[in-house]
C-alpha atoms as a PDB file:
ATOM      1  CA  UNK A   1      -3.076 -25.826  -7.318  1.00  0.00           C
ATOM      2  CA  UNK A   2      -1.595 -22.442  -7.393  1.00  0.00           C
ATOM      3  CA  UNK A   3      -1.711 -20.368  -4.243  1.00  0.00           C
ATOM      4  CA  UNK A   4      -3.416 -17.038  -4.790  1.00  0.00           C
ATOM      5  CA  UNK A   5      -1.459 -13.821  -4.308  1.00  0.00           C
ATOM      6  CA  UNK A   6      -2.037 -11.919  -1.375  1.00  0.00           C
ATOM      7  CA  UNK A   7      -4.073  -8.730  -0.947  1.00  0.00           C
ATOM      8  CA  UNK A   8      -1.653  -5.765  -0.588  1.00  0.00           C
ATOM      9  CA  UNK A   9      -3.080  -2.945   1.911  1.00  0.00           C
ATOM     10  CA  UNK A  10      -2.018   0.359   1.360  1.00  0.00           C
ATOM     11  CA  UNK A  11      -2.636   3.036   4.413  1.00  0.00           C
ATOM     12  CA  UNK A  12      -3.163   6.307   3.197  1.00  0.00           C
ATOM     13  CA  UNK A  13      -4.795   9.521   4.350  1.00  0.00           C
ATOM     14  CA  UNK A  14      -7.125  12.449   2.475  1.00  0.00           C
ATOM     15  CA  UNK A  15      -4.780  15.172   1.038  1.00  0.00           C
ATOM     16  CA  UNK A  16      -1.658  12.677   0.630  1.00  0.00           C
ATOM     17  CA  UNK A  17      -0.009  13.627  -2.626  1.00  0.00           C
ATOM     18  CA  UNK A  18       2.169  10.440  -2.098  1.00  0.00           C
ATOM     19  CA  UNK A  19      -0.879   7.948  -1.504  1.00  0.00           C
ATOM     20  CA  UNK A  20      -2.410   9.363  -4.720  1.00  0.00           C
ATOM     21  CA  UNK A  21       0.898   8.201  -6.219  1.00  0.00           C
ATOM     22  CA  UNK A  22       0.818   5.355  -4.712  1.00  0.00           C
ATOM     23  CA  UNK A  23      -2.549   4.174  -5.241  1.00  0.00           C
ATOM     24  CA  UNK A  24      -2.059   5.154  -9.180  1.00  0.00           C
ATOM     25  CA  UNK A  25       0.766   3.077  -9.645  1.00  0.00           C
ATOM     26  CA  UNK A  26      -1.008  -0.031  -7.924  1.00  0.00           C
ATOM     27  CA  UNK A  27      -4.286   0.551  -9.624  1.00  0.00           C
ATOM     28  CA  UNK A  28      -1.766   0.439 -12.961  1.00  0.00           C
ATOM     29  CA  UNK A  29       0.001  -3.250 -11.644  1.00  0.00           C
ATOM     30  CA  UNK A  30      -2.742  -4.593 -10.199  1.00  0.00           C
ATOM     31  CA  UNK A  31      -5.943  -2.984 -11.752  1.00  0.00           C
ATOM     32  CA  UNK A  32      -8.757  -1.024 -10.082  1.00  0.00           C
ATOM     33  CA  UNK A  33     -10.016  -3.231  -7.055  1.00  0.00           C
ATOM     34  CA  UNK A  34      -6.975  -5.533  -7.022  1.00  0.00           C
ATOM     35  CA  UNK A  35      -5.646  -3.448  -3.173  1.00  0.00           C
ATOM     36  CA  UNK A  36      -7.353  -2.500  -0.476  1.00  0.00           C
ATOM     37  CA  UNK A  37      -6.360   1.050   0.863  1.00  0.00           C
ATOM     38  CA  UNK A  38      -7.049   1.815   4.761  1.00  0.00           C
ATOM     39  CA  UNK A  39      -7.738   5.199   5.624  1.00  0.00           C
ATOM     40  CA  UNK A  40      -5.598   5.822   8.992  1.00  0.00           C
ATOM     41  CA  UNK A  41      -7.587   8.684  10.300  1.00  0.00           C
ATOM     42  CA  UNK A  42     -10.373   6.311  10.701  1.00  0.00           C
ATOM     43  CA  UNK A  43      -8.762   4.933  13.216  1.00  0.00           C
ATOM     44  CA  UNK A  44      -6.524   6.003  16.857  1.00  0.00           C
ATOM     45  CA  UNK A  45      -3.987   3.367  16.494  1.00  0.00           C
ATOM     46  CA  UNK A  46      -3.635   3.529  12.582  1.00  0.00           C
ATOM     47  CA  UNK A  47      -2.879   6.906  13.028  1.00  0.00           C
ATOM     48  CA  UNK A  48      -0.355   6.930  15.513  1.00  0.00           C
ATOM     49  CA  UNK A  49       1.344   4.333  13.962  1.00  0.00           C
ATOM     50  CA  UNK A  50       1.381   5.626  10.773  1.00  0.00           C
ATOM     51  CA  UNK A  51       0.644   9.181  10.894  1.00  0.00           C
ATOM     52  CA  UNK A  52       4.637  10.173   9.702  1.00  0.00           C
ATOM     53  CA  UNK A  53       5.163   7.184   7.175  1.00  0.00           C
ATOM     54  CA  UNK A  54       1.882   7.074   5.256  1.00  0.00           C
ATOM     55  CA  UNK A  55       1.671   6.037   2.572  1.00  0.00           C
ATOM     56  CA  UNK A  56       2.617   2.475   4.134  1.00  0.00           C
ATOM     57  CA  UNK A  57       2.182  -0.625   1.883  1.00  0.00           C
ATOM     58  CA  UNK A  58       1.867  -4.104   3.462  1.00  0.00           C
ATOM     59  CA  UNK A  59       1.848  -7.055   1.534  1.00  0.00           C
ATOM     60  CA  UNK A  60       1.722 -11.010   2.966  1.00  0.00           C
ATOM     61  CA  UNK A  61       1.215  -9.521   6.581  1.00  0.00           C
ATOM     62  CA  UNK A  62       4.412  -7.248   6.588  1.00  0.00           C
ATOM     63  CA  UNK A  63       5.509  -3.625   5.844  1.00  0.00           C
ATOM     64  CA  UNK A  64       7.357  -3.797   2.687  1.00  0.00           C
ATOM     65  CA  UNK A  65       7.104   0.010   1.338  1.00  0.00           C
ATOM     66  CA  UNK A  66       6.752   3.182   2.806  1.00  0.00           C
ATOM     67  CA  UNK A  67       6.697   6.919   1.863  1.00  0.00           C
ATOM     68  CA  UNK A  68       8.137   7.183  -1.964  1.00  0.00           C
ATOM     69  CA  UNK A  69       6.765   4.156  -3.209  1.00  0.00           C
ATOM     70  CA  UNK A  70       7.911   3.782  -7.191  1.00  0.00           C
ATOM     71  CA  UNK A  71       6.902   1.361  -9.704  1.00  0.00           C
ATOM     72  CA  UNK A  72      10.350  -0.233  -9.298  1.00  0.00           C
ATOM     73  CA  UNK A  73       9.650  -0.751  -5.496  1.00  0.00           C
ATOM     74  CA  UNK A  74       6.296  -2.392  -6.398  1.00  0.00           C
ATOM     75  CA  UNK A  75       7.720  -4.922  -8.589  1.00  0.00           C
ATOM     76  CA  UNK A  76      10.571  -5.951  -6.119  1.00  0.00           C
ATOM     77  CA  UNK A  77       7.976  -6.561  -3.439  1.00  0.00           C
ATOM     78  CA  UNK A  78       5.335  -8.376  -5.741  1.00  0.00           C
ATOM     79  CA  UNK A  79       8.220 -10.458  -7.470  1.00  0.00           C
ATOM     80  CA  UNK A  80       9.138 -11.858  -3.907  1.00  0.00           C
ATOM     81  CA  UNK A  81       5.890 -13.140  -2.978  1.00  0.00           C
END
């Protein structure tokens, strides 16, 4: 039985130029639906712990892109799974 591939989460906030970016280029690997994106202004401790980084992708329960996040970056941390 293969193991299905975790759910990357991808924190973002409204007005981010780099979560649009982001959230393009996943929608591209993964297709519309295949992420979940968590708004951190929704919530105290999101925010403070991401409020600088954002966007912030974390895939299989760790941080593994932050910031820039480029295609290249994508398929390094999908290709490690």
């Amino acid at each position: 039985m293969i193991a299905a591939m975790p759910r990357p989460t991808l924190y973002v906030r409204d007005g981010c130029h780099l979560c649009e970016e982001a959230s393009v280029l996943l929608d591209d690997m993964l297709g519309h639906g295949g992420w979940d994106a968590i708004d951190i202004d929704t919530d105290d401790d999101l925010l403070l712990r991401y409020a600088h980084r954002i966007p912030v992708l974390v895939f299989d329960g760790a941080e593994r892109a932050e910031l820039i996040i480029t295609r290249p970056d994508l398929e390094e941390v999908f290709a490690g799974r």
